[in-house]
PDB file of N, CA and C in Angstrom:
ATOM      1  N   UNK A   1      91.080 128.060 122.171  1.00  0.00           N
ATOM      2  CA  UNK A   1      90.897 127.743 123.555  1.00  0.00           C
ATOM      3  C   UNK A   1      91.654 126.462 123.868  1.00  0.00           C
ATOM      4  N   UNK A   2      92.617 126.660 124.967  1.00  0.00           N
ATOM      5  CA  UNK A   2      93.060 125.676 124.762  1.00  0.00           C
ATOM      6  C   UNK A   2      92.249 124.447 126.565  1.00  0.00           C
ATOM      7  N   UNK A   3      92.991 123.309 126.414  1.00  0.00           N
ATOM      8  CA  UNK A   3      92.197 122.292 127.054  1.00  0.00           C
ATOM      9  C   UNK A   3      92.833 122.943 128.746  1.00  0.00           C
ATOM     10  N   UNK A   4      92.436 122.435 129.460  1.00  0.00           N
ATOM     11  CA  UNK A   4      92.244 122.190 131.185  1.00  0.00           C
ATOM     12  C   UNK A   4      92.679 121.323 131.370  1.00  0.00           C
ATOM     13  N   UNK A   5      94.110 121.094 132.528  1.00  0.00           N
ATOM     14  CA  UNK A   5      94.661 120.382 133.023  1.00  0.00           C
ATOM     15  C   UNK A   5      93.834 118.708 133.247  1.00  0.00           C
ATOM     16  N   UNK A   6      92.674 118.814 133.302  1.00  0.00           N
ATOM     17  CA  UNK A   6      91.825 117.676 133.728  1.00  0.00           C
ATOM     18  C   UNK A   6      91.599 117.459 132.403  1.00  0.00           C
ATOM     19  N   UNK A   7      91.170 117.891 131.159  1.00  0.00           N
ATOM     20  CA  UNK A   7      90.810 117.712 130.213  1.00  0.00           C
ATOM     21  C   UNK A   7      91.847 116.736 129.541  1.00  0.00           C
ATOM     22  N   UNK A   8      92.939 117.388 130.113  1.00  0.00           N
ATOM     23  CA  UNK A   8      94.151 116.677 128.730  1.00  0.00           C
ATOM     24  C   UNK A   8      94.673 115.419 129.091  1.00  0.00           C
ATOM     25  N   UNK A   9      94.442 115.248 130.746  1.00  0.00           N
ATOM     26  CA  UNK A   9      94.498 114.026 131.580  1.00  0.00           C
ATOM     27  C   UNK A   9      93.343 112.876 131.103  1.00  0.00           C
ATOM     28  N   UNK A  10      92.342 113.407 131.109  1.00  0.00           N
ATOM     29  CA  UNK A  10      91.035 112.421 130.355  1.00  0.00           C
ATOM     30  C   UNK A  10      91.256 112.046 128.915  1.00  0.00           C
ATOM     31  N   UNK A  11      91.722 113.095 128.267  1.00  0.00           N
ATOM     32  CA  UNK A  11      92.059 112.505 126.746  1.00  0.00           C
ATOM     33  C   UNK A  11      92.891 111.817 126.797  1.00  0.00           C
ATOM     34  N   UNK A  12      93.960 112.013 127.289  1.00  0.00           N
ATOM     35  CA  UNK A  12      95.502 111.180 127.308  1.00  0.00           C
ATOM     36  C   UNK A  12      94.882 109.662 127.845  1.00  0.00           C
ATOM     37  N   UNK A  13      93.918 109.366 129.104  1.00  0.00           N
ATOM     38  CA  UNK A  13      93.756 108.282 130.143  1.00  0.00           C
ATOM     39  C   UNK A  13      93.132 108.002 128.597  1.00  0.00           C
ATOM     40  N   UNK A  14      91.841 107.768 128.138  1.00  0.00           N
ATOM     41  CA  UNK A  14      90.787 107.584 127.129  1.00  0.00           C
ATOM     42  C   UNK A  14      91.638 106.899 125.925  1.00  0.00           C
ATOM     43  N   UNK A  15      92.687 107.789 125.468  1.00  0.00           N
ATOM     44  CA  UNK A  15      93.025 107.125 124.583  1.00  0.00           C
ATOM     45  C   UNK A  15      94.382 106.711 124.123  1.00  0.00           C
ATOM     46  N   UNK A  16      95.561 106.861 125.152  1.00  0.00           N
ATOM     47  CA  UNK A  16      96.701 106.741 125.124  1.00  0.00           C
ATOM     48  C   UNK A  16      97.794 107.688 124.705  1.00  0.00           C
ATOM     49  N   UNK A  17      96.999 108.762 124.104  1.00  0.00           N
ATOM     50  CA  UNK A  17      98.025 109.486 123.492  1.00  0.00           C
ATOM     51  C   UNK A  17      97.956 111.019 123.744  1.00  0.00           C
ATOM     52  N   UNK A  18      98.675 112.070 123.735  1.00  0.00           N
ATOM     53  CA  UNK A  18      98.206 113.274 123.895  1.00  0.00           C
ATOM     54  C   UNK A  18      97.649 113.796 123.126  1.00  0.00           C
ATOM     55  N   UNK A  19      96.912 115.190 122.991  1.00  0.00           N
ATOM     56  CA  UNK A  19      96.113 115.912 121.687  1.00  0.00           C
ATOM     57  C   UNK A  19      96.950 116.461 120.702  1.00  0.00           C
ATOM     58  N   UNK A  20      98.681 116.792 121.474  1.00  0.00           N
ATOM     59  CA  UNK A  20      99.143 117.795 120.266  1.00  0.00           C
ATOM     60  C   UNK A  20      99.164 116.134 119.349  1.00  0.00           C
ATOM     61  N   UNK A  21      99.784 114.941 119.556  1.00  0.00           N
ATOM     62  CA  UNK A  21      99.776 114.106 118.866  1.00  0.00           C
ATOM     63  C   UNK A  21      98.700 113.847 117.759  1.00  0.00           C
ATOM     64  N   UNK A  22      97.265 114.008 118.162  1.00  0.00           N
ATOM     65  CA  UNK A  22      96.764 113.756 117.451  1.00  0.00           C
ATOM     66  C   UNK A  22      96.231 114.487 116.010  1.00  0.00           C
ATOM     67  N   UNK A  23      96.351 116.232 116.860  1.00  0.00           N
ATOM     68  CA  UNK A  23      96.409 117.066 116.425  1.00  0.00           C
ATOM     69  C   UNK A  23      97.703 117.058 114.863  1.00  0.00           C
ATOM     70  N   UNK A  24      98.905 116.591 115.322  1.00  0.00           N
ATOM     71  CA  UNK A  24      99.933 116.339 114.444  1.00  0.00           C
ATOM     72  C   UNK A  24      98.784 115.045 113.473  1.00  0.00           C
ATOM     73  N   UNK A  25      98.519 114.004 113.898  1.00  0.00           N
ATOM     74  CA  UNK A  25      98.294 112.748 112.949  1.00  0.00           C
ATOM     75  C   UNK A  25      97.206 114.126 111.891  1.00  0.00           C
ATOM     76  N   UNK A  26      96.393 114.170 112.106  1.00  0.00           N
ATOM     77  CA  UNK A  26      95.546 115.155 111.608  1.00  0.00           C
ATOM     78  C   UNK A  26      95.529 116.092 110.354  1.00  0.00           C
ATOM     79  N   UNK A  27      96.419 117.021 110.525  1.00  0.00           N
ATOM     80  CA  UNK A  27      97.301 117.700 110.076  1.00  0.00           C
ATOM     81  C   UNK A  27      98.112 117.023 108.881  1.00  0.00           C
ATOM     82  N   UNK A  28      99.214 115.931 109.562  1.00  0.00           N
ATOM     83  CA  UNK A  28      99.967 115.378 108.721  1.00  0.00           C
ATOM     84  C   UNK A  28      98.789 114.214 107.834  1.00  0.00           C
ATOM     85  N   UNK A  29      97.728 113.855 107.744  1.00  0.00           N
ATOM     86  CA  UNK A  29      96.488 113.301 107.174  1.00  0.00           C
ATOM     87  C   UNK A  29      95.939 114.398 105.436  1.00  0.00           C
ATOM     88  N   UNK A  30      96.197 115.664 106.089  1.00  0.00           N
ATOM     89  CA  UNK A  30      94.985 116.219 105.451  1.00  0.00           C
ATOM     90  C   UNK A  30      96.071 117.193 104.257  1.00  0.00           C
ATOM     91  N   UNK A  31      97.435 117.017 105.053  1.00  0.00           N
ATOM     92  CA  UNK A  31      98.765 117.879 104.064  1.00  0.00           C
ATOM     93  C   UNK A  31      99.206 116.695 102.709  1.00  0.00           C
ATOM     94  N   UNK A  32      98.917 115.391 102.901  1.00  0.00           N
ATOM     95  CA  UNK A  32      99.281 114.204 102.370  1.00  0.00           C
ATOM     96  C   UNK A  32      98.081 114.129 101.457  1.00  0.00           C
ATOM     97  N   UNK A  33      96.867 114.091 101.924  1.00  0.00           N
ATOM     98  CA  UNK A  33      96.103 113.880 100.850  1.00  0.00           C
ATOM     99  C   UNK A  33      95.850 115.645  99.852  1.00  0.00           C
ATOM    100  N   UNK A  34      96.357 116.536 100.174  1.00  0.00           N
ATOM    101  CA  UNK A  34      96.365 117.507  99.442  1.00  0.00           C
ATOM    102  C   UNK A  34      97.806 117.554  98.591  1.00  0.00           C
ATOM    103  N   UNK A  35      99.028 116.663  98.665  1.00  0.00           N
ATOM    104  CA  UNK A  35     100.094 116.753  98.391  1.00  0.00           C
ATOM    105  C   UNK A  35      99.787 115.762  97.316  1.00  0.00           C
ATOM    106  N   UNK A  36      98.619 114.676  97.351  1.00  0.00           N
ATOM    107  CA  UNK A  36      98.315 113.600  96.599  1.00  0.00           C
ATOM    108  C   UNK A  36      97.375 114.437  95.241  1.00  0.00           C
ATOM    109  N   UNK A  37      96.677 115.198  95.742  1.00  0.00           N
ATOM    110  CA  UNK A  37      95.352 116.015  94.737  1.00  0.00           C
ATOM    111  C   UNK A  37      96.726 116.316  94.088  1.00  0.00           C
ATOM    112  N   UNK A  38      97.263 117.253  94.096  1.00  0.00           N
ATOM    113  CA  UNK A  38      98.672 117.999  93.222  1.00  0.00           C
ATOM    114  C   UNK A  38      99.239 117.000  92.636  1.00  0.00           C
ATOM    115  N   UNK A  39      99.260 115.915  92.949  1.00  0.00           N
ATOM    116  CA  UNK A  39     100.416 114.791  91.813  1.00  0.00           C
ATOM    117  C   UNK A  39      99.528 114.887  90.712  1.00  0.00           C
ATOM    118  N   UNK A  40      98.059 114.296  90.913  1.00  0.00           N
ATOM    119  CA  UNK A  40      96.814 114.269  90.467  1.00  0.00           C
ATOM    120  C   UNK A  40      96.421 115.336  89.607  1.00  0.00           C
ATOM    121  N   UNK A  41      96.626 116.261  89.946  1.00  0.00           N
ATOM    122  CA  UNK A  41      96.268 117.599  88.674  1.00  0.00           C
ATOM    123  C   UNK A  41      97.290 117.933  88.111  1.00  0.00           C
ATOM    124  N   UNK A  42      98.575 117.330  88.704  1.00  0.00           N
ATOM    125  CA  UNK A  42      99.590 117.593  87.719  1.00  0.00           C
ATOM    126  C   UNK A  42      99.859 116.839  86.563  1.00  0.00           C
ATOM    127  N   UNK A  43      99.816 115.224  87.128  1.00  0.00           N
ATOM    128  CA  UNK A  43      99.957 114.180  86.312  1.00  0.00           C
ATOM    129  C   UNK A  43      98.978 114.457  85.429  1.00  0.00           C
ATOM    130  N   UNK A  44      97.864 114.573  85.142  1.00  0.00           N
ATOM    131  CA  UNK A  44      96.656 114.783  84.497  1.00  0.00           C
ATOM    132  C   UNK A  44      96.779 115.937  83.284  1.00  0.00           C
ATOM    133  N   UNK A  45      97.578 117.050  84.010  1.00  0.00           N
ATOM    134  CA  UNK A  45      97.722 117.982  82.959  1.00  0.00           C
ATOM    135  C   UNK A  45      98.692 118.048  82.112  1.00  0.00           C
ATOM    136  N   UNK A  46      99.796 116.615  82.963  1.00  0.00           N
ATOM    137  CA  UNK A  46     100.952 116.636  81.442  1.00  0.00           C
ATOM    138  C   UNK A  46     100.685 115.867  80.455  1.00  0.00           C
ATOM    139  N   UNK A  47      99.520 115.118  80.654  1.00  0.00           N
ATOM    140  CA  UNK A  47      98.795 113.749  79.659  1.00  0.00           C
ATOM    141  C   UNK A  47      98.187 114.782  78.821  1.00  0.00           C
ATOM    142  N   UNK A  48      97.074 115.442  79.698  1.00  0.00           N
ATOM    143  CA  UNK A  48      96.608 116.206  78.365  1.00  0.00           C
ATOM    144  C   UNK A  48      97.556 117.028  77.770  1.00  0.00           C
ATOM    145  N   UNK A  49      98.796 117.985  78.250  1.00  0.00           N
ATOM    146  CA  UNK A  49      99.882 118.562  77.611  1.00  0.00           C
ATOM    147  C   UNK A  49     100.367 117.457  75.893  1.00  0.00           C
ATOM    148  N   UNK A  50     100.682 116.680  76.869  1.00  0.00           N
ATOM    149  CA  UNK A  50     101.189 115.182  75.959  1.00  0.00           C
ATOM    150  C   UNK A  50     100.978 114.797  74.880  1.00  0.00           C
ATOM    151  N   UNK A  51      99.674 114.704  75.197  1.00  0.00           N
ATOM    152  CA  UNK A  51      98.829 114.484  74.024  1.00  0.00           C
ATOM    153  C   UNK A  51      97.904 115.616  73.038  1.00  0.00           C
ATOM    154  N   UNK A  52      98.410 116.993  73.244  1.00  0.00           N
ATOM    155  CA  UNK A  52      98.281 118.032  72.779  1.00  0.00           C
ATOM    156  C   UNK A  52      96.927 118.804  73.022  1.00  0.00           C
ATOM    157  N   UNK A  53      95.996 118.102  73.925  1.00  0.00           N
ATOM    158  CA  UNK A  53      94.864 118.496  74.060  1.00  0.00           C
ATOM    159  C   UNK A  53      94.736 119.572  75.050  1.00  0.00           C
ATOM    160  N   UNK A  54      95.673 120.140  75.424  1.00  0.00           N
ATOM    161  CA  UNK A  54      95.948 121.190  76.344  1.00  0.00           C
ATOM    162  C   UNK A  54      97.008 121.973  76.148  1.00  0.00           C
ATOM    163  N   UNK A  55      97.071 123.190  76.111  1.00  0.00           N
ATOM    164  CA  UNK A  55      97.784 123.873  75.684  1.00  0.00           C
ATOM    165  C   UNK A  55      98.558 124.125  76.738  1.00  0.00           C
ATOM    166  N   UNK A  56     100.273 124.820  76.352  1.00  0.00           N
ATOM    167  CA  UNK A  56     101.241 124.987  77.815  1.00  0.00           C
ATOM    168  C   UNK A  56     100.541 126.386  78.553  1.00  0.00           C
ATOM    169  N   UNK A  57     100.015 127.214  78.308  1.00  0.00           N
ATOM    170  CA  UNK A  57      99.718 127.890  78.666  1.00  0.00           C
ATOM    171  C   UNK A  57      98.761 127.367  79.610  1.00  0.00           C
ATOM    172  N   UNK A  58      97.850 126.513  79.988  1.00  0.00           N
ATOM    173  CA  UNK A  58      97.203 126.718  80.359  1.00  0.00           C
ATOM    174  C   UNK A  58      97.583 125.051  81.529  1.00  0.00           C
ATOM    175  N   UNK A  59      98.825 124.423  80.906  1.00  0.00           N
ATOM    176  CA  UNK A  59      99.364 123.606  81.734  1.00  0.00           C
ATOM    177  C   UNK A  59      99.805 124.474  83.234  1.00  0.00           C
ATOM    178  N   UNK A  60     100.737 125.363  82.425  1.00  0.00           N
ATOM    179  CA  UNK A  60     101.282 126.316  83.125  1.00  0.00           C
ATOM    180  C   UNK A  60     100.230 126.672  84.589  1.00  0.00           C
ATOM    181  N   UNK A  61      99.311 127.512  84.071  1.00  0.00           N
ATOM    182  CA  UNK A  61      98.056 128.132  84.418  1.00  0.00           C
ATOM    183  C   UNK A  61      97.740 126.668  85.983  1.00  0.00           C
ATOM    184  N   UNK A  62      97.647 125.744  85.511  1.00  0.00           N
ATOM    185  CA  UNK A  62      97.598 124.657  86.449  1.00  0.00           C
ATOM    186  C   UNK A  62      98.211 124.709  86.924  1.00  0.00           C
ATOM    187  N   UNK A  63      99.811 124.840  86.889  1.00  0.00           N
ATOM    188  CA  UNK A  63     100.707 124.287  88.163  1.00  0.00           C
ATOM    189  C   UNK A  63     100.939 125.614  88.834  1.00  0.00           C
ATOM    190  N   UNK A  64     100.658 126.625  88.611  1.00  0.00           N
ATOM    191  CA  UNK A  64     100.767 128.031  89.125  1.00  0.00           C
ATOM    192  C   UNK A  64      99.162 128.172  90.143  1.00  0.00           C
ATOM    193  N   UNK A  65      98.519 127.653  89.628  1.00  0.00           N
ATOM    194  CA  UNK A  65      97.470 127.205  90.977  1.00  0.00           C
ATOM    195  C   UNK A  65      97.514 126.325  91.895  1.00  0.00           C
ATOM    196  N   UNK A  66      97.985 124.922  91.594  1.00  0.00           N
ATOM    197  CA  UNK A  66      98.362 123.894  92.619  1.00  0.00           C
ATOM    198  C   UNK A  66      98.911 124.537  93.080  1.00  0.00           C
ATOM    199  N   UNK A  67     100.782 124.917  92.597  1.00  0.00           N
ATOM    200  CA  UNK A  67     101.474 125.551  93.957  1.00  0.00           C
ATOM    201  C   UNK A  67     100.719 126.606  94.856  1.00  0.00           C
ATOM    202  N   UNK A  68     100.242 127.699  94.377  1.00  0.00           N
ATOM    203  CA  UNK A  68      99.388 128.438  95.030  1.00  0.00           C
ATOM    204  C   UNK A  68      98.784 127.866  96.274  1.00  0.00           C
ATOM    205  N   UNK A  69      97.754 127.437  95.514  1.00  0.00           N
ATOM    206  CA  UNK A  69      96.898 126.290  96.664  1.00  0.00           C
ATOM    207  C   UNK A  69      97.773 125.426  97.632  1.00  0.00           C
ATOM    208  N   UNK A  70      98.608 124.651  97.398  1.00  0.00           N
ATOM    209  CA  UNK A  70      99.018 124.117  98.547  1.00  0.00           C
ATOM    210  C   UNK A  70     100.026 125.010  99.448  1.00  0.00           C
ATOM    211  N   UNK A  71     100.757 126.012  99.028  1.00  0.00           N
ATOM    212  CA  UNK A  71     101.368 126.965  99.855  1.00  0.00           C
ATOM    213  C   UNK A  71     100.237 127.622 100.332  1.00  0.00           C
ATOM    214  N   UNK A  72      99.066 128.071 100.362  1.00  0.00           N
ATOM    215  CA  UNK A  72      98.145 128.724 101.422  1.00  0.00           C
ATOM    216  C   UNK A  72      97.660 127.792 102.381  1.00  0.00           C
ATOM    217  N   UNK A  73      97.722 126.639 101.848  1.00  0.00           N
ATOM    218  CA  UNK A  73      97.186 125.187 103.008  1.00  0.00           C
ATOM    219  C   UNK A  73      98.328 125.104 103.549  1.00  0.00           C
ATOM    220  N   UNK A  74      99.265 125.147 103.170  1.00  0.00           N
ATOM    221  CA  UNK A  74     100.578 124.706 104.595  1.00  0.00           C
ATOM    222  C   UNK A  74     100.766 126.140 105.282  1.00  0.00           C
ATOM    223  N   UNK A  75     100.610 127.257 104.970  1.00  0.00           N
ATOM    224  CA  UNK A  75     100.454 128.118 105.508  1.00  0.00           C
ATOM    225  C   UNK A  75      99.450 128.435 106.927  1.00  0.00           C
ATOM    226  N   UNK A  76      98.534 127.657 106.215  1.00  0.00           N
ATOM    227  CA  UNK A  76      97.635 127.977 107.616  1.00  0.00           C
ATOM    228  C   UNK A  76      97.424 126.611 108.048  1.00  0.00           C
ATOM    229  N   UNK A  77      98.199 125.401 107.660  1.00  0.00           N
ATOM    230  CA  UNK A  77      98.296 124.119 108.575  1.00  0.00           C
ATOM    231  C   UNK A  77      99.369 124.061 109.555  1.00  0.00           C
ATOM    232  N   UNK A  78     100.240 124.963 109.282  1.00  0.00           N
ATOM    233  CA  UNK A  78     101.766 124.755 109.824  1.00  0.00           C
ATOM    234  C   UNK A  78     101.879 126.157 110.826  1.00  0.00           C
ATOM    235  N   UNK A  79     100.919 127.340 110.137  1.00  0.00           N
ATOM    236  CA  UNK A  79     101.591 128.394 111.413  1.00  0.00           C
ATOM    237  C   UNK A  79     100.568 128.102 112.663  1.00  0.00           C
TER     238      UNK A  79
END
């Protein structure tokens, strides 16, 4: 649903900025800290790789889910 000519005038007066804007800050907020989790389970799984306590298979197994996971989140953040 989207807003009413009066609506988007009150948000804009209220707080200086328009909604798609904020809508963007938002968005670009929640793609960054999910782009951060992925350094995070990656970095994590080449230490344990590293240090042999994890096997590649199952390193693997990790980064074949991160990517997963964050291509279905930009998928439905971006269309």
């Amino acid at each position: 649903m989207s807003m009413t000519d009066a609506q988007t005038s009150a948000f804009q007066n209220a707080s200086g900025f328009l909604p798609q804007s904020s809508s963007t800050l938002w968005i670009s907020l929640v793609l960054v800290l999910a782009l951060l989790w992925c350094a995070w389970v990656m970095w994590t799984a080449y230490r344990g790789w590293a240090t042999g306590s994890v096997r590649f298979g199952a390193f693997g197994g990790s980064a074949v889910r991160v990517l997963l996971t964050l291509l279905v989140l930009m998928f439905f953040t971006l269309s």
